[in-house]
N, C-alpha and C. Protein backbone atom coordinates (compact mmCIF):
# COMPACT_ATOMS: atom_id res chain seq x y z
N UNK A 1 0.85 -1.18 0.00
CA UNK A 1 0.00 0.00 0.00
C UNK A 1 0.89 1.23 0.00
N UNK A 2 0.85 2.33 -0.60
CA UNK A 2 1.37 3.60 -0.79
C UNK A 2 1.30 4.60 0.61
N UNK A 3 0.41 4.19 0.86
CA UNK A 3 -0.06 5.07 2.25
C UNK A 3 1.24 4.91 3.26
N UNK A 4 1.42 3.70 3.12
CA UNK A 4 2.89 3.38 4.01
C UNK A 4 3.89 4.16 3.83
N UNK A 5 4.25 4.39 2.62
CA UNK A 5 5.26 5.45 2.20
C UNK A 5 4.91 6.69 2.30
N UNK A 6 3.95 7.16 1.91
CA UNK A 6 3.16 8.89 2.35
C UNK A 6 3.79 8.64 3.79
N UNK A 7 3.11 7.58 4.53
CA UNK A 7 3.36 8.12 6.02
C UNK A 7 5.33 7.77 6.48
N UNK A 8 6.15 7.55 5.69
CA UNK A 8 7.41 7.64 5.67
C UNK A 8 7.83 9.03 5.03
N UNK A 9 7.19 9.18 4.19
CA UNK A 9 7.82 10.61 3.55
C UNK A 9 7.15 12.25 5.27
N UNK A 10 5.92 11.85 5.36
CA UNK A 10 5.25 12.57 6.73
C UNK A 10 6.28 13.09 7.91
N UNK A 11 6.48 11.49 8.12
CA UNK A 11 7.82 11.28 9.00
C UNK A 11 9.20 11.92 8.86
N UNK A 12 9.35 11.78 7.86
CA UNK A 12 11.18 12.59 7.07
C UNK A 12 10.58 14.36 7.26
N UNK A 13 9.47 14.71 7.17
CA UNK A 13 9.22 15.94 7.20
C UNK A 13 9.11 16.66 7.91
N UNK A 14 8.23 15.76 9.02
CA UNK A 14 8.57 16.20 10.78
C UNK A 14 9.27 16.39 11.31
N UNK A 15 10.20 15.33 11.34
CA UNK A 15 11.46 14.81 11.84
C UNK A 15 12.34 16.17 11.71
N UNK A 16 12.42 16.86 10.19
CA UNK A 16 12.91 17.74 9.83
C UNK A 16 12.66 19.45 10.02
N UNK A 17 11.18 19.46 10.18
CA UNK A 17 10.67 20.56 10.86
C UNK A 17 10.98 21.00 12.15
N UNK A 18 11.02 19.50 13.26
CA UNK A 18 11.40 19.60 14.82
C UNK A 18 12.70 19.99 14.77
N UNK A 19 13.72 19.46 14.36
CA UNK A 19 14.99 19.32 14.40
C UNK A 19 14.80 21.28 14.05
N UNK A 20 14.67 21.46 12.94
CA UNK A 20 14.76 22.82 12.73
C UNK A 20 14.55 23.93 13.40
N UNK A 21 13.06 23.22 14.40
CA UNK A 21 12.65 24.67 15.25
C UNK A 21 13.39 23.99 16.50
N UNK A 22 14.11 23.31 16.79
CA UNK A 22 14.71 22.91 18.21
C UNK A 22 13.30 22.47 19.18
N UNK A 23 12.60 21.54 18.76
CA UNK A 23 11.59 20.87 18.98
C UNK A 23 12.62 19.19 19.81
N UNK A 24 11.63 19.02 21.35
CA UNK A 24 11.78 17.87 21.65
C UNK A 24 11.37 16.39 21.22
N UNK A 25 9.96 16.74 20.58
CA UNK A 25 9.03 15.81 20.23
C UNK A 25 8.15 16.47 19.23
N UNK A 26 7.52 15.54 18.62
CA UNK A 26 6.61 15.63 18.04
C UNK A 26 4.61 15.19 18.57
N UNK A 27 3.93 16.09 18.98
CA UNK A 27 2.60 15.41 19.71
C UNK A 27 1.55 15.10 18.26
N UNK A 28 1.39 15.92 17.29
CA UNK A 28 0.81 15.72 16.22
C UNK A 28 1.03 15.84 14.51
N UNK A 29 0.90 15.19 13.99
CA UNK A 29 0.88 16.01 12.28
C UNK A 29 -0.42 15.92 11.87
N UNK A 30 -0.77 17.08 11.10
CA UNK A 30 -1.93 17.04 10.58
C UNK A 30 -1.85 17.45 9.41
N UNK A 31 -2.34 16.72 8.16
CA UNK A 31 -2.44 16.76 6.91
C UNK A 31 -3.91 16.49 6.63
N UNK A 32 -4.03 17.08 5.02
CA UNK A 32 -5.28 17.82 4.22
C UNK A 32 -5.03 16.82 3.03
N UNK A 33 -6.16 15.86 2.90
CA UNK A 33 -6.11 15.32 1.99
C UNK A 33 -7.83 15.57 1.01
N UNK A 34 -7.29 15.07 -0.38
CA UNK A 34 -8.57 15.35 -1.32
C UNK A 34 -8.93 13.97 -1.63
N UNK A 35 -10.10 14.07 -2.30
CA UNK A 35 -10.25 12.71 -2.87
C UNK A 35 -9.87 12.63 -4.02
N UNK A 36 -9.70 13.09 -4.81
CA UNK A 36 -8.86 12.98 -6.20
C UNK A 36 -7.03 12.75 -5.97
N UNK A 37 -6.76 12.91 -4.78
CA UNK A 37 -5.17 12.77 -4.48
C UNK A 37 -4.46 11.26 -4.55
N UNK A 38 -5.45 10.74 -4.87
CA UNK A 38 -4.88 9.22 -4.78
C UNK A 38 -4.20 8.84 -3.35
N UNK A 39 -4.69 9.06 -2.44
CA UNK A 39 -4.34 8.23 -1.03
C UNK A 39 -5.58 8.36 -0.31
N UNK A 40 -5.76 7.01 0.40
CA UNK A 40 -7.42 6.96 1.13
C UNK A 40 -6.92 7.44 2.27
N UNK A 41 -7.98 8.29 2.82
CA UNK A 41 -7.50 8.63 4.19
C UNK A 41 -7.70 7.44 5.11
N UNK A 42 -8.74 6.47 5.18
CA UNK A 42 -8.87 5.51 5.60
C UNK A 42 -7.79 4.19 6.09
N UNK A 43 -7.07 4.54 4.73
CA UNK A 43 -5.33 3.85 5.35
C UNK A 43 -4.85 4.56 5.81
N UNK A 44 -4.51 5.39 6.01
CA UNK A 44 -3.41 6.21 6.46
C UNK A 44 -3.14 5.63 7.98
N UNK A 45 -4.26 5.76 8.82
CA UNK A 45 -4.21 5.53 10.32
C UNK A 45 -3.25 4.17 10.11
N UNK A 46 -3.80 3.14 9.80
CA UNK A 46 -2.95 1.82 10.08
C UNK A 46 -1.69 1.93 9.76
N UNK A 47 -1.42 2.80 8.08
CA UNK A 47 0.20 2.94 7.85
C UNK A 47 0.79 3.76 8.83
N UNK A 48 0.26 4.41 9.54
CA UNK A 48 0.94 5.57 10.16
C UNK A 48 1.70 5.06 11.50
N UNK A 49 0.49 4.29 12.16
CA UNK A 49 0.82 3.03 13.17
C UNK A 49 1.86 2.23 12.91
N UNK A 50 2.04 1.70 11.61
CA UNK A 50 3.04 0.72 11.02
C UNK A 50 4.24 1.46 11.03
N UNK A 51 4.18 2.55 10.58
CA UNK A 51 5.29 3.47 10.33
C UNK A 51 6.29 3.99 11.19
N UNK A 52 5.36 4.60 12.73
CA UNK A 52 5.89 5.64 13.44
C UNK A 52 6.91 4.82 14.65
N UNK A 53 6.36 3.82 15.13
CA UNK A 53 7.25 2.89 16.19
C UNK A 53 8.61 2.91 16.32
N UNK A 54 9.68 3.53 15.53
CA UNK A 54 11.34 2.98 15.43
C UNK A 54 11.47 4.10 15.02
N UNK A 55 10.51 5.21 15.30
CA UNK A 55 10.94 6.69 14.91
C UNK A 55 11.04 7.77 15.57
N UNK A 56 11.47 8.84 15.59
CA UNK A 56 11.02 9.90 17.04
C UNK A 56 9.64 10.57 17.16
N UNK A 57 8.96 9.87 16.17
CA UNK A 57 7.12 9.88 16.19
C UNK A 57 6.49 9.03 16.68
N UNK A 58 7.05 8.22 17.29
CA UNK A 58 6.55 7.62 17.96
C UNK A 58 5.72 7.53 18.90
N UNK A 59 4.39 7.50 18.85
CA UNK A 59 3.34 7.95 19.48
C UNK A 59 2.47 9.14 19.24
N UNK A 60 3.02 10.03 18.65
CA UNK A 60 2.33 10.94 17.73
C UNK A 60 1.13 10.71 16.76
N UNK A 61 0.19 11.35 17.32
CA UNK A 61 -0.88 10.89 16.50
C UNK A 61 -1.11 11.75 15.21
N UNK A 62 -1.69 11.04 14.59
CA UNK A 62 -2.55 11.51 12.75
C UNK A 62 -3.57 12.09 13.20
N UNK A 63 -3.65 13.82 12.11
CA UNK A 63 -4.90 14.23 12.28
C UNK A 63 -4.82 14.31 10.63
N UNK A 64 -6.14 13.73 10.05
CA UNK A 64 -6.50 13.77 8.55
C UNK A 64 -7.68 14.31 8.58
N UNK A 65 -7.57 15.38 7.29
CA UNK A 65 -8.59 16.28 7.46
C UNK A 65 -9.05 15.89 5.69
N UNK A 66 -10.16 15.92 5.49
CA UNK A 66 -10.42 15.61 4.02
C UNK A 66 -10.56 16.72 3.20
N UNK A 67 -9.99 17.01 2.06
CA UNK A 67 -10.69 18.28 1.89
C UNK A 67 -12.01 18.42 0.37
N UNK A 68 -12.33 19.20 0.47
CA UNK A 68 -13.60 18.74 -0.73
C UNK A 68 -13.34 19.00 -2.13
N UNK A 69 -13.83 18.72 -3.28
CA UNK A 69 -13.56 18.64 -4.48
C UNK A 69 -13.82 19.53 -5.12
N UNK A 70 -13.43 20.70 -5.74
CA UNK A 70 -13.56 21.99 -5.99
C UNK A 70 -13.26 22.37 -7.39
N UNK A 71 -14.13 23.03 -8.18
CA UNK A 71 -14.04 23.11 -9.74
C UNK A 71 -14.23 24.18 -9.87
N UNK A 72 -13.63 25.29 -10.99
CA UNK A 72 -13.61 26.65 -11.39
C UNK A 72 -14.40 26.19 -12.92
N UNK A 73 -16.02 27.43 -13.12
CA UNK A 73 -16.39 26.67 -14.45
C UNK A 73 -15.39 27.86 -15.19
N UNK A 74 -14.96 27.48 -16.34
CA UNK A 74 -15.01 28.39 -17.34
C UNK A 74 -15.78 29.15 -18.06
N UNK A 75 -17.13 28.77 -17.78
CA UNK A 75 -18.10 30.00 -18.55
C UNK A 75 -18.65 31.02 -17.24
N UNK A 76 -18.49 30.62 -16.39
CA UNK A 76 -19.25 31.78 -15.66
C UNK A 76 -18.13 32.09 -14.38
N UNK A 77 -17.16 31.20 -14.57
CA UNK A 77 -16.02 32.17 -13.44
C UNK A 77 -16.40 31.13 -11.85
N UNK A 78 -17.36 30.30 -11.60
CA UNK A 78 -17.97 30.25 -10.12
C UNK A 78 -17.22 28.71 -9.37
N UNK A 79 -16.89 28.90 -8.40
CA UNK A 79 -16.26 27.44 -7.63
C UNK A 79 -17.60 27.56 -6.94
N UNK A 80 -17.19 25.72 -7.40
CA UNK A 80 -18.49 24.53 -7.11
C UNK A 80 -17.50 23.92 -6.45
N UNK A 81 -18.66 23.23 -5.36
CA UNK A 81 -18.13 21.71 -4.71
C UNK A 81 -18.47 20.98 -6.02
N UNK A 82 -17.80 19.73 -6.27
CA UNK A 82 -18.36 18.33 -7.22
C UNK A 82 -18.37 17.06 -6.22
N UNK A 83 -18.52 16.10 -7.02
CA UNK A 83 -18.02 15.04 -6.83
C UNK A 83 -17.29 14.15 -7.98
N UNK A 84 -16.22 13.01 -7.45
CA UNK A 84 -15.68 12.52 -8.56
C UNK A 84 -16.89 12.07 -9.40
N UNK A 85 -16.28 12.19 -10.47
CA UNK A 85 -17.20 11.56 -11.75
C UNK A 85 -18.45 12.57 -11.68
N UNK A 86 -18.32 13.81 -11.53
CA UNK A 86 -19.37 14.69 -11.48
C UNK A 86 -19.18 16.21 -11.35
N UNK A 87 -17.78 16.92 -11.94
CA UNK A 87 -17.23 17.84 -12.26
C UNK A 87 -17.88 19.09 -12.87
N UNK A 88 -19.12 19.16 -13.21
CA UNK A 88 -20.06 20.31 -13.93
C UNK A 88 -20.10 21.43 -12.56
N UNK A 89 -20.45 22.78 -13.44
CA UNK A 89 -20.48 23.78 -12.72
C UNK A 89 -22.18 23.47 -11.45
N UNK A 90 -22.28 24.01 -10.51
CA UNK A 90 -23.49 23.83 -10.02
C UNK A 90 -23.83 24.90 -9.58
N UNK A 91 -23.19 26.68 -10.56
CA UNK A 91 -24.22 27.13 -11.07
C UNK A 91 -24.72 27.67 -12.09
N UNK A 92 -24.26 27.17 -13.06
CA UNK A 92 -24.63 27.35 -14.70
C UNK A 92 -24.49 26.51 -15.37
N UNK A 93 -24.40 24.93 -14.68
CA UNK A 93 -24.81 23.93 -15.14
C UNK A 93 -23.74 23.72 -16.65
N UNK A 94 -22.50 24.41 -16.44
CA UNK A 94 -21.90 24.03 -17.79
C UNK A 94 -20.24 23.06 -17.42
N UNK A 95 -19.89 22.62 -18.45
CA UNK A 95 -19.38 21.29 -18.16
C UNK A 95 -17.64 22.00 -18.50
N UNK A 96 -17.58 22.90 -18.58
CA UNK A 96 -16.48 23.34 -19.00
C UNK A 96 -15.96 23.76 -17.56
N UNK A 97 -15.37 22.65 -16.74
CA UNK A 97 -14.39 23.14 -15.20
C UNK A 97 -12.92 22.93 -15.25
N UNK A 98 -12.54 23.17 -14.45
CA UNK A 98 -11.14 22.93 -14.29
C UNK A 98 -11.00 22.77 -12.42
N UNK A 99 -9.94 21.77 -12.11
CA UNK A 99 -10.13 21.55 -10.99
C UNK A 99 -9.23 22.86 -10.49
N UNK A 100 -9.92 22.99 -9.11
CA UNK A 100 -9.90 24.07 -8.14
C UNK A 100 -8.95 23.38 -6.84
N UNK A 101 -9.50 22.53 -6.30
CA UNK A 101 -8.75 21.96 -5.49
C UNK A 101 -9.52 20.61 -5.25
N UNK A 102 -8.71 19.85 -4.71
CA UNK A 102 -9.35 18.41 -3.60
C UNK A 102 -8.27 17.26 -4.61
N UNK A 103 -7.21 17.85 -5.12
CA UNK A 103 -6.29 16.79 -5.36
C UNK A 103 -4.71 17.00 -4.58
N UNK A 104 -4.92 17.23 -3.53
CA UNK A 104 -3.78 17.75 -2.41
C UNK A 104 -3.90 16.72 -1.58
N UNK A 105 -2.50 16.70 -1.37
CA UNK A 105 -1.67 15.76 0.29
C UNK A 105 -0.99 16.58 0.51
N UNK A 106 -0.85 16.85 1.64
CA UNK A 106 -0.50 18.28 1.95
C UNK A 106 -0.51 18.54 3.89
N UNK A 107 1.37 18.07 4.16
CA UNK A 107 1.09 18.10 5.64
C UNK A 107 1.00 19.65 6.14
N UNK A 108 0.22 19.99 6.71
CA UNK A 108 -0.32 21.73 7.11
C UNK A 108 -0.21 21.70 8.74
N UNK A 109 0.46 20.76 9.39
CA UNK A 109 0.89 21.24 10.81
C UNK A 109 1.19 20.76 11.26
N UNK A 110 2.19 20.93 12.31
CA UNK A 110 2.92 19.95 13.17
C UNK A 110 2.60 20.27 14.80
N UNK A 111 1.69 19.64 16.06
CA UNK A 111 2.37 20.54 17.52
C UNK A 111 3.72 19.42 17.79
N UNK A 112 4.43 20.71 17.89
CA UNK A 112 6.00 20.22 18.51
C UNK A 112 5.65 20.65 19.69
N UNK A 113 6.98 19.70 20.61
CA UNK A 113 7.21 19.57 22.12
C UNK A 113 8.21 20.26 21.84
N UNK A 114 8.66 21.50 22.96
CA UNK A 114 9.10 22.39 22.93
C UNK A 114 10.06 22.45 24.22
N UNK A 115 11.26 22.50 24.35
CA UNK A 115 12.12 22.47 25.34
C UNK A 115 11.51 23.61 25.98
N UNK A 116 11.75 23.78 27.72
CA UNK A 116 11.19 24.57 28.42
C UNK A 116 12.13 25.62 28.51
N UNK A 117 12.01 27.16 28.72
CA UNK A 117 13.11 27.61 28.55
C UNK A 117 13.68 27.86 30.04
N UNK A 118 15.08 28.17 29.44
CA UNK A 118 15.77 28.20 30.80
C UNK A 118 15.23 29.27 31.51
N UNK A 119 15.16 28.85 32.97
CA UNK A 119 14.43 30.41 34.08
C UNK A 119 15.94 30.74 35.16
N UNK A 120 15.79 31.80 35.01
CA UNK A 120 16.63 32.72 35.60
C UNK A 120 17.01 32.19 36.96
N UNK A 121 18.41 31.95 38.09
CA UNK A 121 18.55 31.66 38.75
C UNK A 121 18.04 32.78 39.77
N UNK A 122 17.49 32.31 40.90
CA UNK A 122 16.60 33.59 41.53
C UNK A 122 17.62 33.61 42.34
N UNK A 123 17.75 34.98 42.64
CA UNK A 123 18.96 35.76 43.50
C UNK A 123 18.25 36.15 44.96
N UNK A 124 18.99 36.14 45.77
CA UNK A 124 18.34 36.31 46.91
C UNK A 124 18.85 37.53 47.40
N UNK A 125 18.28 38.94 47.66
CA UNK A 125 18.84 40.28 47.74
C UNK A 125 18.48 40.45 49.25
């Protein structure tokens, strides 16, 4: 399944984000998926499980957010929701769209664990 690898590539990204902001941990990732993106969100959870164990995500949970299927018509300018196999404008009913969005994977957040900062040694005056 592919999802396994999405959630390896997830991982390399985090991994790389924390490291960057001087992050201890990782508590969540949350990614935006479409239905035209070719990955079910439905796998994801199990690959992600499969994935994260031998990593510093370990225990970090998946937040998958779906996002909806979105068409620009060309005759009248207007974004429609669709559905696959059902791409027409819905409001001028013309067949001339172009997709808008809902073919994205797309990780959009990370909460990092955050070293505490150092506190001032209190002086006794």
């Amino acid at each position: 399944m592919h999802e396994l690898s999405i959630c390896q590539a997830l991982i390399r990204e985090a991994e790389s984000a924390a490291r960057d902001r001087g992050a201890t941990g990782v508590r969540c990732v949350h990614v935006r998926i479409g239905p035209l993106s070719g990955v079910e969100p439905k796998l994801l959870a199990p690959a992600w499980e499969a994935a994260t164990p031998a990593t510093s995500l370990a225990g970090a949970a998946l937040r998958v957010e779906c996002s909806p299927l979105v068409v620009r018509c060309r005759e009248c300018n207007a974004l429609s929701r669709a559905r696959p196999g059902d791409l027409g404008c819905t409001h001028c009913g013309a067949f001339s769209t172009v997709l808008a969005g809902g073919d994205e994977c797309l990780l959009v957040g990370l909460d990092l664990l955050l070293p505490e900062p150092a506190r001032p040694a209190s002086s006794k005056c």
